[in-house]
PDB file of N, CA and C in Angstrom:
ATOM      1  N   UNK A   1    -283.160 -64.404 126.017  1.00  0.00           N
ATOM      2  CA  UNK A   1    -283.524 -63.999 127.360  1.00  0.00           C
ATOM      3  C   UNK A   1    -284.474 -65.018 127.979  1.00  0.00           C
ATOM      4  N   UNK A   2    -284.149 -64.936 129.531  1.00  0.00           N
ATOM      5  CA  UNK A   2    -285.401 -65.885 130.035  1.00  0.00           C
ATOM      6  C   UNK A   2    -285.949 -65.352 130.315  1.00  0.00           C
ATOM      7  N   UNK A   3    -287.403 -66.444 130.601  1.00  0.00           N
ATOM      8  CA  UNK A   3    -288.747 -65.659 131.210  1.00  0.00           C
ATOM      9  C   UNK A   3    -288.525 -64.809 132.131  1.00  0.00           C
ATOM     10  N   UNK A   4    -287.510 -65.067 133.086  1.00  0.00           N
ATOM     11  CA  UNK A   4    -287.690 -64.443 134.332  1.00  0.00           C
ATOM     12  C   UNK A   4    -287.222 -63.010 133.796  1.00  0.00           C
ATOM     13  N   UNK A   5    -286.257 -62.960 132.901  1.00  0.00           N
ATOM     14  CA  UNK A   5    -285.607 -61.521 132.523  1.00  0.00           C
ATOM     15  C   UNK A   5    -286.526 -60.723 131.821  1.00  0.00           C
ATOM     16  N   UNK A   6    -287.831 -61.358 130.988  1.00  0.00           N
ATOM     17  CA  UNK A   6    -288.443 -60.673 130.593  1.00  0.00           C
ATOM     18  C   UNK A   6    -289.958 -59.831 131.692  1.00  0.00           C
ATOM     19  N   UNK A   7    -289.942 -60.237 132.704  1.00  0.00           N
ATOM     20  CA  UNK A   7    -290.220 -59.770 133.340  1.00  0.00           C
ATOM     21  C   UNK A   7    -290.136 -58.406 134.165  1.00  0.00           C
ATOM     22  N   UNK A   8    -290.439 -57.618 134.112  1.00  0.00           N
ATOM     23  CA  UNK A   8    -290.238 -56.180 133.952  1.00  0.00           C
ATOM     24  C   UNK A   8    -291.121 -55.860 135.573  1.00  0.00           C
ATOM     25  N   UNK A   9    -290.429 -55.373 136.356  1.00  0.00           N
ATOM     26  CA  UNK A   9    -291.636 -55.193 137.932  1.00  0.00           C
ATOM     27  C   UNK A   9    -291.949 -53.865 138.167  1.00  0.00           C
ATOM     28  N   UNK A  10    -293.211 -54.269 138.206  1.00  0.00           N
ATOM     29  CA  UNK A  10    -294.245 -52.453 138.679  1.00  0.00           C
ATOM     30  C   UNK A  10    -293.865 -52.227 140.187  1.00  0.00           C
ATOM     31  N   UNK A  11    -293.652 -52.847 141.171  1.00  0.00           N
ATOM     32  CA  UNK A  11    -293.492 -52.274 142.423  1.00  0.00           C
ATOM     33  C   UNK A  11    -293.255 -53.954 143.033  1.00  0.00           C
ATOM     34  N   UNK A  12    -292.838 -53.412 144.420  1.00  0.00           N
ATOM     35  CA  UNK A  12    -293.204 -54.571 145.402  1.00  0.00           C
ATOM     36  C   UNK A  12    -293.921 -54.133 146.923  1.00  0.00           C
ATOM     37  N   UNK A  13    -294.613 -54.972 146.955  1.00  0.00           N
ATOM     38  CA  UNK A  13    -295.760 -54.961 147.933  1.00  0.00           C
ATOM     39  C   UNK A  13    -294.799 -56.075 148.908  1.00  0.00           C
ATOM     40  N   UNK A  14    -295.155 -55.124 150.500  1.00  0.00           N
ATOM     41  CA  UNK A  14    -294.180 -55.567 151.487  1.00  0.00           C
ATOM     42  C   UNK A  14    -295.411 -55.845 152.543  1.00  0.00           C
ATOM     43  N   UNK A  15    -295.728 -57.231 153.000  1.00  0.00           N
ATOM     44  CA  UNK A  15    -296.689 -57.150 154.416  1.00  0.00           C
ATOM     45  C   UNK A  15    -296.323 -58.101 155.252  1.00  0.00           C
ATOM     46  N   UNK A  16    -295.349 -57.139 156.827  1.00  0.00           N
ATOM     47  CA  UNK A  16    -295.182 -57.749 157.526  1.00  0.00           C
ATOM     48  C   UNK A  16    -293.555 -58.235 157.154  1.00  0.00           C
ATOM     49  N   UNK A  17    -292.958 -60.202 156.956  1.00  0.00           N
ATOM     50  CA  UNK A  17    -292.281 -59.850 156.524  1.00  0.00           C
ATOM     51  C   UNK A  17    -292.260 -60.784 155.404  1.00  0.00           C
ATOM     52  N   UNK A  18    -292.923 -60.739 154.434  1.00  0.00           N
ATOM     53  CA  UNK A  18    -293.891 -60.903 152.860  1.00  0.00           C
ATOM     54  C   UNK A  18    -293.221 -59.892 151.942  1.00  0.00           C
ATOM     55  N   UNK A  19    -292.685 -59.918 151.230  1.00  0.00           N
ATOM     56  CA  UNK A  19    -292.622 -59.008 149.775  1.00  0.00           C
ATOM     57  C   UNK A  19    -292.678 -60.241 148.824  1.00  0.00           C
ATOM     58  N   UNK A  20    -294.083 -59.452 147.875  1.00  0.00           N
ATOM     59  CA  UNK A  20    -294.444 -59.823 146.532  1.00  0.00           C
ATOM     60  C   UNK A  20    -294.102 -58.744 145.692  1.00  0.00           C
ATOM     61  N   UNK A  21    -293.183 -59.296 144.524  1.00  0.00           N
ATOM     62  CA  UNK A  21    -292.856 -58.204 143.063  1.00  0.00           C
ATOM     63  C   UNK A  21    -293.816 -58.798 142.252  1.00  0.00           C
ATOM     64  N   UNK A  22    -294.730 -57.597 142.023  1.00  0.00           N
ATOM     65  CA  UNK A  22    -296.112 -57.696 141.024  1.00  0.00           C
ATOM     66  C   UNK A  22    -295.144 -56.582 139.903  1.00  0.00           C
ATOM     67  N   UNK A  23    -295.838 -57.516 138.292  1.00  0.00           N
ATOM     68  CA  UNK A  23    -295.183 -56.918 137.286  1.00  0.00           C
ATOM     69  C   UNK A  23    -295.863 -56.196 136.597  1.00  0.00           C
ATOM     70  N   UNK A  24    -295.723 -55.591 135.707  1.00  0.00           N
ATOM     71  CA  UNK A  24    -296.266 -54.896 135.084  1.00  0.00           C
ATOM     72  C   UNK A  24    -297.826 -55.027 134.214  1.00  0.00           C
ATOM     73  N   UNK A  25    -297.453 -56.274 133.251  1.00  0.00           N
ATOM     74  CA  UNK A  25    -298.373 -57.558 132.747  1.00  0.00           C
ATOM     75  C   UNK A  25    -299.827 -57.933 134.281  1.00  0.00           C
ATOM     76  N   UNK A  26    -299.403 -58.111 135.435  1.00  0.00           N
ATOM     77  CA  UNK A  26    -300.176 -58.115 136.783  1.00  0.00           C
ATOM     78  C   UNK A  26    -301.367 -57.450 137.067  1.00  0.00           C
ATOM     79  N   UNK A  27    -300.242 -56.009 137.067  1.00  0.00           N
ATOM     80  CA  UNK A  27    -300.587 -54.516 137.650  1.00  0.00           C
ATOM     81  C   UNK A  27    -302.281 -54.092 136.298  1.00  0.00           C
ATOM     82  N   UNK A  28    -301.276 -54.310 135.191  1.00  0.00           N
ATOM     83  CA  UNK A  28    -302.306 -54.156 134.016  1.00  0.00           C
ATOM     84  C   UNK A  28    -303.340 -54.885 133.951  1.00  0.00           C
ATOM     85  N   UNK A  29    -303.398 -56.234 134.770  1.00  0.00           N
ATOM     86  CA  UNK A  29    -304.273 -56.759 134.697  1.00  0.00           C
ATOM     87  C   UNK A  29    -306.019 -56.887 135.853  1.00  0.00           C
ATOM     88  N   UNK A  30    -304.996 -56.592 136.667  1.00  0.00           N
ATOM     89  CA  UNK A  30    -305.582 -56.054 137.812  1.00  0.00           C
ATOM     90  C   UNK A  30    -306.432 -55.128 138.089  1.00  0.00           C
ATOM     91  N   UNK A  31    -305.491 -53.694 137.146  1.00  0.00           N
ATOM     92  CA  UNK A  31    -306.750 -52.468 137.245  1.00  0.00           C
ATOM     93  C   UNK A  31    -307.607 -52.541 136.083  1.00  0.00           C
ATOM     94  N   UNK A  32    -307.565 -53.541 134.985  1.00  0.00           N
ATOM     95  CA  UNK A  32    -308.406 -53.802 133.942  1.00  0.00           C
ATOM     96  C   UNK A  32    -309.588 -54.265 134.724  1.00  0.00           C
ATOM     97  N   UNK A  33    -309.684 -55.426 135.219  1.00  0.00           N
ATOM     98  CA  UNK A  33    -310.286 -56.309 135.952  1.00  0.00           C
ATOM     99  C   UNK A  33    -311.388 -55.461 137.418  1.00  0.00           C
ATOM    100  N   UNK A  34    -310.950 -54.466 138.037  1.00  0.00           N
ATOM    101  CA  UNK A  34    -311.405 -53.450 139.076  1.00  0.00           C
ATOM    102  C   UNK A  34    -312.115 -52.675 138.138  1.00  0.00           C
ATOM    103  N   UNK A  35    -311.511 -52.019 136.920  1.00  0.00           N
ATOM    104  CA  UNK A  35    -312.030 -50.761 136.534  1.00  0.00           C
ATOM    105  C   UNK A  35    -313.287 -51.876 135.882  1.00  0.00           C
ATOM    106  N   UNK A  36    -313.306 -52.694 134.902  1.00  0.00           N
ATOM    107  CA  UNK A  36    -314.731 -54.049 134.834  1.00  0.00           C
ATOM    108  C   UNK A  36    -315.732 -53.837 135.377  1.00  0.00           C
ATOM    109  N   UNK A  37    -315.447 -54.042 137.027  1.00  0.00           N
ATOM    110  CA  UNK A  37    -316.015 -54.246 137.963  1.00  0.00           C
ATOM    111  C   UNK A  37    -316.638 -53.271 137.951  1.00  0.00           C
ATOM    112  N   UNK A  38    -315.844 -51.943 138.517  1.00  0.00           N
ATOM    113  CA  UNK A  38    -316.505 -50.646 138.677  1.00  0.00           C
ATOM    114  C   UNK A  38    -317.694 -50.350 137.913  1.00  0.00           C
ATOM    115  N   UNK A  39    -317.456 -50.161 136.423  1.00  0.00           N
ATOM    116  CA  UNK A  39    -318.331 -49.808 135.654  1.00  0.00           C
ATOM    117  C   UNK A  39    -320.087 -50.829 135.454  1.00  0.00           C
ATOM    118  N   UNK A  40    -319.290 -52.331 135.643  1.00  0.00           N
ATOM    119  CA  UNK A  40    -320.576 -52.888 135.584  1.00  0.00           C
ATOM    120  C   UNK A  40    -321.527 -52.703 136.519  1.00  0.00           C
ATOM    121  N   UNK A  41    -320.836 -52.149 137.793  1.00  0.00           N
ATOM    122  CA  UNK A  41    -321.754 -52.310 139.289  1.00  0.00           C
ATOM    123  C   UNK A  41    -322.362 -50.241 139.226  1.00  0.00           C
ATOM    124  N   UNK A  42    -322.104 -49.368 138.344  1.00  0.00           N
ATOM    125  CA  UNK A  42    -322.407 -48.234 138.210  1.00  0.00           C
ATOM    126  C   UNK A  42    -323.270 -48.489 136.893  1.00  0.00           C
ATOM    127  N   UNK A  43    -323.409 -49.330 135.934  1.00  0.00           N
ATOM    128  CA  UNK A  43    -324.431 -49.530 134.911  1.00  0.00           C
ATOM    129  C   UNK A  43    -325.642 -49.958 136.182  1.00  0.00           C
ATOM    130  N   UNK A  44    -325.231 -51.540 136.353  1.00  0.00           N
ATOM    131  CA  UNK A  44    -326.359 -51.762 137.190  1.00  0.00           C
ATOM    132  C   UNK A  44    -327.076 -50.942 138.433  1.00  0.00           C
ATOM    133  N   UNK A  45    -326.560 -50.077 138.939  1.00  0.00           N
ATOM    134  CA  UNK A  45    -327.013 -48.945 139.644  1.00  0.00           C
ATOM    135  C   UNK A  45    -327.367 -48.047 139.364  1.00  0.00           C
ATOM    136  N   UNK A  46    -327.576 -47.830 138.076  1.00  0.00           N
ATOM    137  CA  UNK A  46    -328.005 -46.923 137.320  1.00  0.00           C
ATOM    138  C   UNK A  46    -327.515 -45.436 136.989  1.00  0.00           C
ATOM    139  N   UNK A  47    -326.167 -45.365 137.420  1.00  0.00           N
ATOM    140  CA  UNK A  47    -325.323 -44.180 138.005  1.00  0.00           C
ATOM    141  C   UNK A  47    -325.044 -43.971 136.116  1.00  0.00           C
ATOM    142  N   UNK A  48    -325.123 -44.369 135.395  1.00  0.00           N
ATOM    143  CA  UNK A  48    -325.089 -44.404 133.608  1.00  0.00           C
ATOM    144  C   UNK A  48    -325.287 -44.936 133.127  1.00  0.00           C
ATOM    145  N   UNK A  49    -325.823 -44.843 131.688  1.00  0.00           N
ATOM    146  CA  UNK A  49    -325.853 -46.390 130.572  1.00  0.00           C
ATOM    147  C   UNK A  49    -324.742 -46.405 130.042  1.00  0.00           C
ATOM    148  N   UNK A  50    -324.691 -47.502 129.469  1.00  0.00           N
ATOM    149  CA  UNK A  50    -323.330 -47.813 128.621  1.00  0.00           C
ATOM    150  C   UNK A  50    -322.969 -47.162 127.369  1.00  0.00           C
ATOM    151  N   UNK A  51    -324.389 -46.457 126.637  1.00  0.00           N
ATOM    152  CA  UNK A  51    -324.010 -45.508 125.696  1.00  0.00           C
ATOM    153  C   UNK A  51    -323.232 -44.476 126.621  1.00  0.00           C
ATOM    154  N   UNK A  52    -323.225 -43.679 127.577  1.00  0.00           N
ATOM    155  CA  UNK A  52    -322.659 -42.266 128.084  1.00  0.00           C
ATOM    156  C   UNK A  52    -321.139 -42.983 128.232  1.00  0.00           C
ATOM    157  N   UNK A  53    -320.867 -43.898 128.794  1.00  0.00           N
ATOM    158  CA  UNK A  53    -319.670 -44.721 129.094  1.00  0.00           C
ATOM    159  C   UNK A  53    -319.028 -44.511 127.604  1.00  0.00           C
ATOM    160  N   UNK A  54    -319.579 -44.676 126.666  1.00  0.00           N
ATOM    161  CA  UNK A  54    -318.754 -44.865 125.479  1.00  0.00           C
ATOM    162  C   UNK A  54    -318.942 -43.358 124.651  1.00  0.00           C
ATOM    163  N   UNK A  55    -319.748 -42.575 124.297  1.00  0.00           N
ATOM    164  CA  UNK A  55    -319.339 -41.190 124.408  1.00  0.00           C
ATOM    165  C   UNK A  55    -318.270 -40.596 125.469  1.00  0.00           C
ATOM    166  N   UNK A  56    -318.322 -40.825 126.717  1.00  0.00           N
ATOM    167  CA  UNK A  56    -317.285 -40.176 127.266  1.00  0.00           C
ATOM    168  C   UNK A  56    -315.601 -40.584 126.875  1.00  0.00           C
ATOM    169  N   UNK A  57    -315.718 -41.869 126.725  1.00  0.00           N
ATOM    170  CA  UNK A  57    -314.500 -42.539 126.362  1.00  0.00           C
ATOM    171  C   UNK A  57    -313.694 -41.992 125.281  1.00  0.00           C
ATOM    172  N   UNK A  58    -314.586 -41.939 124.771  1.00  0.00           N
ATOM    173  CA  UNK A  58    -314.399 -41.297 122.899  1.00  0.00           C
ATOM    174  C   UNK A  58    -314.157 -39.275 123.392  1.00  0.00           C
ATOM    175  N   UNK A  59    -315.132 -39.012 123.985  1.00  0.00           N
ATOM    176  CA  UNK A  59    -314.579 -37.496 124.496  1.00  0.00           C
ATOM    177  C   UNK A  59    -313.066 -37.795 124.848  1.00  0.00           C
ATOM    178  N   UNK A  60    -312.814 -37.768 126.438  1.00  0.00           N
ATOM    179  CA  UNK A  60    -311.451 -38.287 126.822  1.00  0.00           C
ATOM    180  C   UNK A  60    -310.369 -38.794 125.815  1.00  0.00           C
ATOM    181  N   UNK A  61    -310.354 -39.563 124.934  1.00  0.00           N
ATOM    182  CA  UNK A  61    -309.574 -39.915 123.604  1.00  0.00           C
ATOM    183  C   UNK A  61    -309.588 -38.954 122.713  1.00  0.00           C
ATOM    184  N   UNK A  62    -310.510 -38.266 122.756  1.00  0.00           N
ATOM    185  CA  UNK A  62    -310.190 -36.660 121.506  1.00  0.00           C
ATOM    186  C   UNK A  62    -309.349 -35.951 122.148  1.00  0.00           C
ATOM    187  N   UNK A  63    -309.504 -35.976 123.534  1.00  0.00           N
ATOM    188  CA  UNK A  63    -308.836 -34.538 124.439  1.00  0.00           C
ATOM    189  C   UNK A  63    -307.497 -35.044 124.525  1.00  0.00           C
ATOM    190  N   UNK A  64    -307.247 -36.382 124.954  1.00  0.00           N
ATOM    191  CA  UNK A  64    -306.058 -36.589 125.786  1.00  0.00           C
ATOM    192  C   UNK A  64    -304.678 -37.336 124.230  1.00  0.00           C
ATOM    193  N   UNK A  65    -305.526 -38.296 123.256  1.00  0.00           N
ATOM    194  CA  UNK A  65    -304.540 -38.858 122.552  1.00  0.00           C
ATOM    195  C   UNK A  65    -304.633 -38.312 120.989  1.00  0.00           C
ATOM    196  N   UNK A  66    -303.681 -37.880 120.489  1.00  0.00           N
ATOM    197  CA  UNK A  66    -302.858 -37.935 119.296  1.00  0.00           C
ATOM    198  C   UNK A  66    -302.394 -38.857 118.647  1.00  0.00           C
ATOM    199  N   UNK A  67    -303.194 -38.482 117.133  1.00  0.00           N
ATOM    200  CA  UNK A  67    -302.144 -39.355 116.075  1.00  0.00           C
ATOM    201  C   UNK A  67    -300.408 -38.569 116.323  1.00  0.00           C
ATOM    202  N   UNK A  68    -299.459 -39.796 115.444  1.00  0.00           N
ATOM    203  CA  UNK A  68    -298.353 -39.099 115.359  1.00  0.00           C
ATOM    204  C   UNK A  68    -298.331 -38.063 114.756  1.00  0.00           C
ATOM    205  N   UNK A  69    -298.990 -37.756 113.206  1.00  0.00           N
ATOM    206  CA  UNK A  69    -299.261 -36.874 112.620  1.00  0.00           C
ATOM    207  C   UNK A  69    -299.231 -35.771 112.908  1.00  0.00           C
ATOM    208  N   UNK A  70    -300.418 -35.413 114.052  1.00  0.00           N
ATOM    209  CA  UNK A  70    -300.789 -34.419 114.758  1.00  0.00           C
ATOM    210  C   UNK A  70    -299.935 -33.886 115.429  1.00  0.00           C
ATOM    211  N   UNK A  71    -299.301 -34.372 115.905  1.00  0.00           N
ATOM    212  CA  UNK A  71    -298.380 -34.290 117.105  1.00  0.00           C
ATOM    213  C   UNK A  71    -297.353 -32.468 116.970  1.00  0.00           C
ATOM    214  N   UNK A  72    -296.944 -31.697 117.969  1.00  0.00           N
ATOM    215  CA  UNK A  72    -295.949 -30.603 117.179  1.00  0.00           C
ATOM    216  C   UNK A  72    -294.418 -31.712 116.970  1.00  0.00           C
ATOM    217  N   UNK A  73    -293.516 -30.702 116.036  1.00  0.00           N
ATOM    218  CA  UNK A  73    -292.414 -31.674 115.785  1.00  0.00           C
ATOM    219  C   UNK A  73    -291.543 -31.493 117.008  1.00  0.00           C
ATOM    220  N   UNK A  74    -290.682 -32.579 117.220  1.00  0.00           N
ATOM    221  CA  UNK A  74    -289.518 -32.327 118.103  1.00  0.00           C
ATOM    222  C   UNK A  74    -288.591 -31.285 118.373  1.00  0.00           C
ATOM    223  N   UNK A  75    -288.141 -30.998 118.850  1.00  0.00           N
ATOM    224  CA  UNK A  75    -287.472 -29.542 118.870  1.00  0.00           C
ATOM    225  C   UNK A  75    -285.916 -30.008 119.132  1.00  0.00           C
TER     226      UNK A  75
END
């Protein structure tokens, strides 16, 4: 396969008469990069420390993800 086929697209963004296909690999990188942002500019504002940031994380990951193990079986 070529590069281009391995390319997999999250959406396309249309402005005017502009369309960009942003991919997936992009998209992921993008809200990594914002959510960064976010958190460093709410440490430095004092809105949390970075210990509560990482207890909550770890909460949220108990609630939301499963080992396979755990999991009920398929039906």
């Amino acid at each position: 396969m070529t590069e281009e086929k391995d390319k997999r697209i999250a959406l396309r963004i249309i402005m005017g008469d502009k369309e960009k296909e942003v991919t997936f690999d992009e998209l992921c990188l993008s809200n990594n990069l914002a959510q960064e942002a976010l958190v460093r500019l709410l440490v430095r504002k004092k809105l949390f420390k970075p210990e509560e940031l990482v207890q909550e994380i770890e909460q949220v990951r108990k609630e939301r993800y499963r080992a396979p193990k755990d999991m009920p079986p398929k039906r």
